[in-house]
PDB file of N, CA and C in Angstrom:
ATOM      1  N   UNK A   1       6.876   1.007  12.694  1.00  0.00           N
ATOM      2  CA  UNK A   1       5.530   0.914  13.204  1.00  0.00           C
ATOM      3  C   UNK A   1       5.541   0.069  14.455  1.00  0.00           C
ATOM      4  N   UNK A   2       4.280   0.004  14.944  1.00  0.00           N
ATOM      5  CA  UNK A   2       4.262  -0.557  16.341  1.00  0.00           C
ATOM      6  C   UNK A   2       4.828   0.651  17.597  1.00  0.00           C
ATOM      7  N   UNK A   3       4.216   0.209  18.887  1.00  0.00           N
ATOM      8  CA  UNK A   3       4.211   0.955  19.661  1.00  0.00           C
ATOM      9  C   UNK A   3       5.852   0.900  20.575  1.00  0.00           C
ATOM     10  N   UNK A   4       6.399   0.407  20.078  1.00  0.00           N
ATOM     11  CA  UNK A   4       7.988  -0.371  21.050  1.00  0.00           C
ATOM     12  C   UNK A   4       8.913   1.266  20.546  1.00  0.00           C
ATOM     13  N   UNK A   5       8.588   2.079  19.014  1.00  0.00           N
ATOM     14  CA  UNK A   5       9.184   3.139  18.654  1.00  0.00           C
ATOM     15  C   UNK A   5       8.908   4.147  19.450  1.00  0.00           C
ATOM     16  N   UNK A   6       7.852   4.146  19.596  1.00  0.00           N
ATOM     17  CA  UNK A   6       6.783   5.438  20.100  1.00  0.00           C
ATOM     18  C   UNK A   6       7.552   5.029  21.698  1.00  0.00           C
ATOM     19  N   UNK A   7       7.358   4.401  22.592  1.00  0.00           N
ATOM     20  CA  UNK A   7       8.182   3.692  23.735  1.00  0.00           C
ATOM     21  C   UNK A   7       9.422   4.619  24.150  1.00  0.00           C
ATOM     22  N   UNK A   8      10.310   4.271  23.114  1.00  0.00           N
ATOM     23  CA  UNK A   8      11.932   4.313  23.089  1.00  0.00           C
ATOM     24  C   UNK A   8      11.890   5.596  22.751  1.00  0.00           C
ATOM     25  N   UNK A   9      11.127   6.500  21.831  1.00  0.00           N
ATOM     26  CA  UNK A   9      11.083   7.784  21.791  1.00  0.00           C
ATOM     27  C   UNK A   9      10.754   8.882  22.603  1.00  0.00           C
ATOM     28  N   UNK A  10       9.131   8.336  23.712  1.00  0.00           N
ATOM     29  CA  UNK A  10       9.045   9.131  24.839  1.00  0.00           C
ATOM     30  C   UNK A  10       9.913   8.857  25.701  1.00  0.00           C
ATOM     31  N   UNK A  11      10.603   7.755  26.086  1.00  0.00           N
ATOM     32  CA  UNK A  11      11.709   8.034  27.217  1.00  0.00           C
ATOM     33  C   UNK A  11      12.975   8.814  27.090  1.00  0.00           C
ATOM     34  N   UNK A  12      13.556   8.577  25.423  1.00  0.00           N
ATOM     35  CA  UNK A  12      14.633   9.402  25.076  1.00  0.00           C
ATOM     36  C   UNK A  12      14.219  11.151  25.352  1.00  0.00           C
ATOM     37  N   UNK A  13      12.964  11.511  24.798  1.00  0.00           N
ATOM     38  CA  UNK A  13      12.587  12.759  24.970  1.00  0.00           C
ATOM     39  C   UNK A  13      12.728  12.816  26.839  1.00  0.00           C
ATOM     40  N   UNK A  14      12.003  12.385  27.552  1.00  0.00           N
ATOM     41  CA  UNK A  14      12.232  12.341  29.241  1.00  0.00           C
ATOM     42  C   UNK A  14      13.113  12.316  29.405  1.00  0.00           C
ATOM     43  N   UNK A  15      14.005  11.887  29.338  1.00  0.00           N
ATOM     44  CA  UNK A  15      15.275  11.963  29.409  1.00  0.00           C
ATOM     45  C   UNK A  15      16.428  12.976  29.026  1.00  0.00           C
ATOM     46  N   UNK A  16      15.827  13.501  28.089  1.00  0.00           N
ATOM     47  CA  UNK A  16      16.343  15.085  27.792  1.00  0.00           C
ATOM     48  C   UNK A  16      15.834  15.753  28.468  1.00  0.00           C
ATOM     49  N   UNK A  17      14.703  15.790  28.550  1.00  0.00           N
ATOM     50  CA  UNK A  17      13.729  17.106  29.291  1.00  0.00           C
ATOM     51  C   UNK A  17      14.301  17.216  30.715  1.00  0.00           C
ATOM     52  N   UNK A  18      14.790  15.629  31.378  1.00  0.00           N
ATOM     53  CA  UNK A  18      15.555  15.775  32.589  1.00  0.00           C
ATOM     54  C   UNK A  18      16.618  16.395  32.587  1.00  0.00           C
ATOM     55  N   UNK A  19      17.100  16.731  31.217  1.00  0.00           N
ATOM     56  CA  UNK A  19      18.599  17.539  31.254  1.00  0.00           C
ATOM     57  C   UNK A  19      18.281  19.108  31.423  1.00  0.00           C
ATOM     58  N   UNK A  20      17.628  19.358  30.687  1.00  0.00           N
ATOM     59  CA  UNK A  20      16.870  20.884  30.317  1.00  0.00           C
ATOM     60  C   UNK A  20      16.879  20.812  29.401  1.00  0.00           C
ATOM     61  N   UNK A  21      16.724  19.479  28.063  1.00  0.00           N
ATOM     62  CA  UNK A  21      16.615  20.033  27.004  1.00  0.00           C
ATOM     63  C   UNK A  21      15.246  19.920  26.429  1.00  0.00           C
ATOM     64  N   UNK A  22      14.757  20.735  25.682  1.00  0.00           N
ATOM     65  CA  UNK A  22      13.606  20.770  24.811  1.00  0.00           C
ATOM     66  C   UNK A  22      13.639  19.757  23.684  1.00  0.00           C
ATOM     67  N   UNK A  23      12.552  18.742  24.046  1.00  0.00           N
ATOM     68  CA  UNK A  23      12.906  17.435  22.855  1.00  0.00           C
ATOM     69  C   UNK A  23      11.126  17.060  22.291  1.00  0.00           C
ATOM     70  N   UNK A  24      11.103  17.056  21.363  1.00  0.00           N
ATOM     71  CA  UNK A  24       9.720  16.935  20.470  1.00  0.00           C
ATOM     72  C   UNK A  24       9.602  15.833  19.775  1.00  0.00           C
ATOM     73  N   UNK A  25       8.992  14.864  20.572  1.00  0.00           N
ATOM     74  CA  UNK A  25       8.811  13.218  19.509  1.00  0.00           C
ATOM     75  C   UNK A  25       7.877  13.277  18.231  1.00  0.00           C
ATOM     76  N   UNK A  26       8.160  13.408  17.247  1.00  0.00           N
ATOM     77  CA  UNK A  26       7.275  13.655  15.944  1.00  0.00           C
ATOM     78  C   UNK A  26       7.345  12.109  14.938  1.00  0.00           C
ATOM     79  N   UNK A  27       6.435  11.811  14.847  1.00  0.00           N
ATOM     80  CA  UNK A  27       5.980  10.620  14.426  1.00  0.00           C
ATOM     81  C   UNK A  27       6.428  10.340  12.577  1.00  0.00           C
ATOM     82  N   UNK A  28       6.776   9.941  12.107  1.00  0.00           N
ATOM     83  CA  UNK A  28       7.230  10.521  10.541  1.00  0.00           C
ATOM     84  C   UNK A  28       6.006  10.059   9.630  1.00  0.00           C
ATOM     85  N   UNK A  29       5.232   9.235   9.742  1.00  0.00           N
ATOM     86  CA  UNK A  29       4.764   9.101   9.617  1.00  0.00           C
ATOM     87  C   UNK A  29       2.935   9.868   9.322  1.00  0.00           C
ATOM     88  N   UNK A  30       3.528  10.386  10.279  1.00  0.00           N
ATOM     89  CA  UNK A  30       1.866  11.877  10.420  1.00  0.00           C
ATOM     90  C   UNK A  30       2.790  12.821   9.566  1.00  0.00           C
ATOM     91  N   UNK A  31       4.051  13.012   9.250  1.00  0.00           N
ATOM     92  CA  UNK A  31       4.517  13.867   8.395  1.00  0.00           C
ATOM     93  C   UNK A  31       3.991  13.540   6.918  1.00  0.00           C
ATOM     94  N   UNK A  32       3.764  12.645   6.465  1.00  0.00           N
ATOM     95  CA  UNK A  32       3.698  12.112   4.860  1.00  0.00           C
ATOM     96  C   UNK A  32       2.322  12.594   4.281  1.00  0.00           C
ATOM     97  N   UNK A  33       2.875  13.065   3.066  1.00  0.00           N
ATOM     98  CA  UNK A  33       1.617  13.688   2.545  1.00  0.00           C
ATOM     99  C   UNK A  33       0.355  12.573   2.163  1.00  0.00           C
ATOM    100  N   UNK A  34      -1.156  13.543   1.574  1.00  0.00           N
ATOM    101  CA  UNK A  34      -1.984  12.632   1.024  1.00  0.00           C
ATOM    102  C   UNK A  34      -2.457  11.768   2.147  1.00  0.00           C
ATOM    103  N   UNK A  35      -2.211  11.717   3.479  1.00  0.00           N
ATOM    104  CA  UNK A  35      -2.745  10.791   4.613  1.00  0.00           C
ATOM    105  C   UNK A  35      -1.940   8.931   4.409  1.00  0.00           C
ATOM    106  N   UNK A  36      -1.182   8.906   3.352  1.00  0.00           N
ATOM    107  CA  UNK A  36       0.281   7.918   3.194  1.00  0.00           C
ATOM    108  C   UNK A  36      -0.007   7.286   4.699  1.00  0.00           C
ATOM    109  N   UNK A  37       0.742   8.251   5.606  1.00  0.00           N
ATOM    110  CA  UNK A  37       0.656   7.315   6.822  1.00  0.00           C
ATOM    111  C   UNK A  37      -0.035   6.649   7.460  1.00  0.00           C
ATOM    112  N   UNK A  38      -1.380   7.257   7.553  1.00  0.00           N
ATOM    113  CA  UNK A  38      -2.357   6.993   8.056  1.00  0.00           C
ATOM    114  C   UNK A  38      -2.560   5.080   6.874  1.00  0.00           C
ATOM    115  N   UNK A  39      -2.890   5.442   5.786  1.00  0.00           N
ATOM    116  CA  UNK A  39      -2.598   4.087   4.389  1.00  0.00           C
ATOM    117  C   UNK A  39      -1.560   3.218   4.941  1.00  0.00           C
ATOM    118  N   UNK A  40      -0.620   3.347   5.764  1.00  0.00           N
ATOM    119  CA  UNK A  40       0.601   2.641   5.611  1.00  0.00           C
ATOM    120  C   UNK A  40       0.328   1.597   7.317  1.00  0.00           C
ATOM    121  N   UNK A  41      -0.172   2.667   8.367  1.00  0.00           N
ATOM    122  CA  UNK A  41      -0.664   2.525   9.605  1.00  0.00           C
ATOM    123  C   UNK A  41      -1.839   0.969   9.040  1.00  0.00           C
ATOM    124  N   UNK A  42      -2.818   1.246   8.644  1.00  0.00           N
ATOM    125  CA  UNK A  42      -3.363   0.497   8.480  1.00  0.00           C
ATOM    126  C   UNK A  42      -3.159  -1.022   7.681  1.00  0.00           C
ATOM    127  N   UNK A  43      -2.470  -0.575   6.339  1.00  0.00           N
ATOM    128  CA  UNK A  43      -2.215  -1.684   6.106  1.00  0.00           C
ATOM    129  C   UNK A  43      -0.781  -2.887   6.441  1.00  0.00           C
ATOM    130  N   UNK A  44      -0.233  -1.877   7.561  1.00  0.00           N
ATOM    131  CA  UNK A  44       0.645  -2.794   8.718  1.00  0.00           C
ATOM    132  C   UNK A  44      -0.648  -3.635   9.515  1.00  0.00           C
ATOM    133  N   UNK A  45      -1.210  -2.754   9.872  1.00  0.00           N
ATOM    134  CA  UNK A  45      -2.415  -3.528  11.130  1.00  0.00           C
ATOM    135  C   UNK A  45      -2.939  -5.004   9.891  1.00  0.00           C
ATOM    136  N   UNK A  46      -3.366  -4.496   8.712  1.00  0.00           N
ATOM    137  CA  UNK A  46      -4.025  -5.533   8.209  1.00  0.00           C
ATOM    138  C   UNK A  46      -3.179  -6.891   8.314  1.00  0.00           C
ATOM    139  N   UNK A  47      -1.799  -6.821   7.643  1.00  0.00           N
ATOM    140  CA  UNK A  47      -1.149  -7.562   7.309  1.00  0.00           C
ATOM    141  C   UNK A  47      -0.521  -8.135   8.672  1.00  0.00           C
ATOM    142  N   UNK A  48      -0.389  -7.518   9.658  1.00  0.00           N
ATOM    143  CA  UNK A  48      -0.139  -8.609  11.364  1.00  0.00           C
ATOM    144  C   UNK A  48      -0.969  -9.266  11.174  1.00  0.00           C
ATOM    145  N   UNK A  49      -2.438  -8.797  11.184  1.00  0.00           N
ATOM    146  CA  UNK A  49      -3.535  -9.625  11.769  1.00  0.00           C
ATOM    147  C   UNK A  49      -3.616 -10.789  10.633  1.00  0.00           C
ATOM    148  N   UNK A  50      -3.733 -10.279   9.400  1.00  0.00           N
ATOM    149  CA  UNK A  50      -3.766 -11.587   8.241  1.00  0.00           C
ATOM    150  C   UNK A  50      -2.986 -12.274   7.472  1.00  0.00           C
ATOM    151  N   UNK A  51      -2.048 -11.347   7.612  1.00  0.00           N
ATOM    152  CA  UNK A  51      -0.717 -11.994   6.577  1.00  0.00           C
ATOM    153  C   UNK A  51       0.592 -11.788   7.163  1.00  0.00           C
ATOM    154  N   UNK A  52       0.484 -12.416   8.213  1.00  0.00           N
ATOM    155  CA  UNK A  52       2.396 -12.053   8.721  1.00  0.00           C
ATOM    156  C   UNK A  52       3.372 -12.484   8.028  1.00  0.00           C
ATOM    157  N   UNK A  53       2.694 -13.975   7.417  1.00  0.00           N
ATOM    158  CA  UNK A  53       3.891 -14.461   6.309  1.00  0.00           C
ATOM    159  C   UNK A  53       4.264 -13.072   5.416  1.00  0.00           C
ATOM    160  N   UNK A  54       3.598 -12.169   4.797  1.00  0.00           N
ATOM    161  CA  UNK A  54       4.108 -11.114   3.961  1.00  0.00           C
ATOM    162  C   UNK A  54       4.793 -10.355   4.853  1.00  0.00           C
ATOM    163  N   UNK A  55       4.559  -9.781   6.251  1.00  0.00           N
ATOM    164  CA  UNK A  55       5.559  -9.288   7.058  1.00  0.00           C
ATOM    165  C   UNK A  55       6.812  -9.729   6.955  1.00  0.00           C
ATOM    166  N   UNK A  56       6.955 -11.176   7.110  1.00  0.00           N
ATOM    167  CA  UNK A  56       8.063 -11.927   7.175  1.00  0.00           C
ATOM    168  C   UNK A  56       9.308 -11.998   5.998  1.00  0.00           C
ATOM    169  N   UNK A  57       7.827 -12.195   5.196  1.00  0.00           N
ATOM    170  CA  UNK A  57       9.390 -11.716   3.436  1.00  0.00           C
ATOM    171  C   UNK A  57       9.268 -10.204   3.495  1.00  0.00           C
ATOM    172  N   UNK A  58       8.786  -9.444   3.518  1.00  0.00           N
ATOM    173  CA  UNK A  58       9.417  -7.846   3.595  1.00  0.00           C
ATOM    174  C   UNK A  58      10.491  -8.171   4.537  1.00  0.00           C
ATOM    175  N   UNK A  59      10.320  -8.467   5.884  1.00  0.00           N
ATOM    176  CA  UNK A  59      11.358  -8.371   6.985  1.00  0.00           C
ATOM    177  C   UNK A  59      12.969  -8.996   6.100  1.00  0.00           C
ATOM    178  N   UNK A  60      12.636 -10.410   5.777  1.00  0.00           N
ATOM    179  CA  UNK A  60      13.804 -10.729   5.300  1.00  0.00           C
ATOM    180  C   UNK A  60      14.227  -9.973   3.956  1.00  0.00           C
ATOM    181  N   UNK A  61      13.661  -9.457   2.968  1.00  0.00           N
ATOM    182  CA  UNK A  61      14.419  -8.915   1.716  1.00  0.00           C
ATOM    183  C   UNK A  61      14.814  -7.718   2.170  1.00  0.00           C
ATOM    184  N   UNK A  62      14.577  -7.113   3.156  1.00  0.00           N
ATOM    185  CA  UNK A  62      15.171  -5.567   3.575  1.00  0.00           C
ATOM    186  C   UNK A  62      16.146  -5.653   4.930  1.00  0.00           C
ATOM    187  N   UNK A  63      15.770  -6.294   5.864  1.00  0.00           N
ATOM    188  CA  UNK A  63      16.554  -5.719   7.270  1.00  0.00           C
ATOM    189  C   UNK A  63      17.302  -7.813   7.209  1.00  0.00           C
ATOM    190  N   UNK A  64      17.542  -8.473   6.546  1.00  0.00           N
ATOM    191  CA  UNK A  64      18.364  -9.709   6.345  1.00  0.00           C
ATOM    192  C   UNK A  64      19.503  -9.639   5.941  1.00  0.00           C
ATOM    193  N   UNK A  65      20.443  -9.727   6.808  1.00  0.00           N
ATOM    194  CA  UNK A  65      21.929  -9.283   5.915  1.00  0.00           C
ATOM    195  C   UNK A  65      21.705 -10.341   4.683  1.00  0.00           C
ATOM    196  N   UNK A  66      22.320 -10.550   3.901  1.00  0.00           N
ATOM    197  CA  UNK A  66      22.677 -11.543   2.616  1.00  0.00           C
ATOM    198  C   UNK A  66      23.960 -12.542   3.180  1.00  0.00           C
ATOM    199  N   UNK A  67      24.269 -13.936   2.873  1.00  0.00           N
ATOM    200  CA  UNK A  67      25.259 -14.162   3.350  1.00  0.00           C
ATOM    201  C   UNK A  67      25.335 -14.671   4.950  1.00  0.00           C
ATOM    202  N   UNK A  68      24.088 -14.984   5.617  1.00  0.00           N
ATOM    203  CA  UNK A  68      23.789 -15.435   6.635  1.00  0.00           C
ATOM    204  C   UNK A  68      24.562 -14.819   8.594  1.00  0.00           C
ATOM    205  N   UNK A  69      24.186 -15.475   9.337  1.00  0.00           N
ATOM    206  CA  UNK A  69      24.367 -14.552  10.191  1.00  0.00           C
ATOM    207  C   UNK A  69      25.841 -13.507  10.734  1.00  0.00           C
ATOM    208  N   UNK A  70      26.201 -12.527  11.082  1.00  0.00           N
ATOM    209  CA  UNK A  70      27.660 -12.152  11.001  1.00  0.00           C
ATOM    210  C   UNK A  70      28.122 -11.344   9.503  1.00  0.00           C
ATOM    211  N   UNK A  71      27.323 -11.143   8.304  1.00  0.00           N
ATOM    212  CA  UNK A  71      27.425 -10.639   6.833  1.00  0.00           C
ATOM    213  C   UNK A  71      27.907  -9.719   7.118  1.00  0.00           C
ATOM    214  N   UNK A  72      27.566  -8.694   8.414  1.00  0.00           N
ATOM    215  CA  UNK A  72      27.566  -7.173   8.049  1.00  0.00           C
ATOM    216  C   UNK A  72      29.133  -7.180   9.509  1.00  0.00           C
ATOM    217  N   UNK A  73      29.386  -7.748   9.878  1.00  0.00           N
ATOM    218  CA  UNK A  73      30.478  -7.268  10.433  1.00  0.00           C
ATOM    219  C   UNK A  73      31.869  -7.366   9.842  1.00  0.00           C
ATOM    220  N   UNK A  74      32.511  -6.222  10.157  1.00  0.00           N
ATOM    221  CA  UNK A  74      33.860  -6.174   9.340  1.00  0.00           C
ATOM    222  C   UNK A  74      34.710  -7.359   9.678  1.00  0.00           C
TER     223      UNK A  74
END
């Protein structure tokens, strides 16, 4: 989420299209059934604006190597 994806995705697509290739940025999010994304969109927005501390422990229990900085290199 956030707009920095959406960013890095229209230039990669420009950047093909400068080749000749045909490139289609599709959001995965607008893919998910039941309007999910749209649910998921929002309650990112909620939780910046009110609860980043909960941003912050999602951030660390998922994208935190274990084992402190350097864990994941061979």
């Amino acid at each position: 989420m956030g707009a920095g994806h959406d960013a890095a995705a229209a230039e990669l697509a420009r950047r093909l299209g400068a080749r000749g290739v045909d490139a289609e940025v599709a959001d995965v999010l607008d893919l998910l059934p039941l309007r999910l994304g749209a649910a998921l969109r929002g309650g990112y927005g909620w939780m910046m604006r009110s609860a980043p501390w909960a941003y912050e422990l999602i951030y660390r229990a998922f994208f935190v190597p274990r084992g402190g900085p350097g864990a994941c290199l061979p």
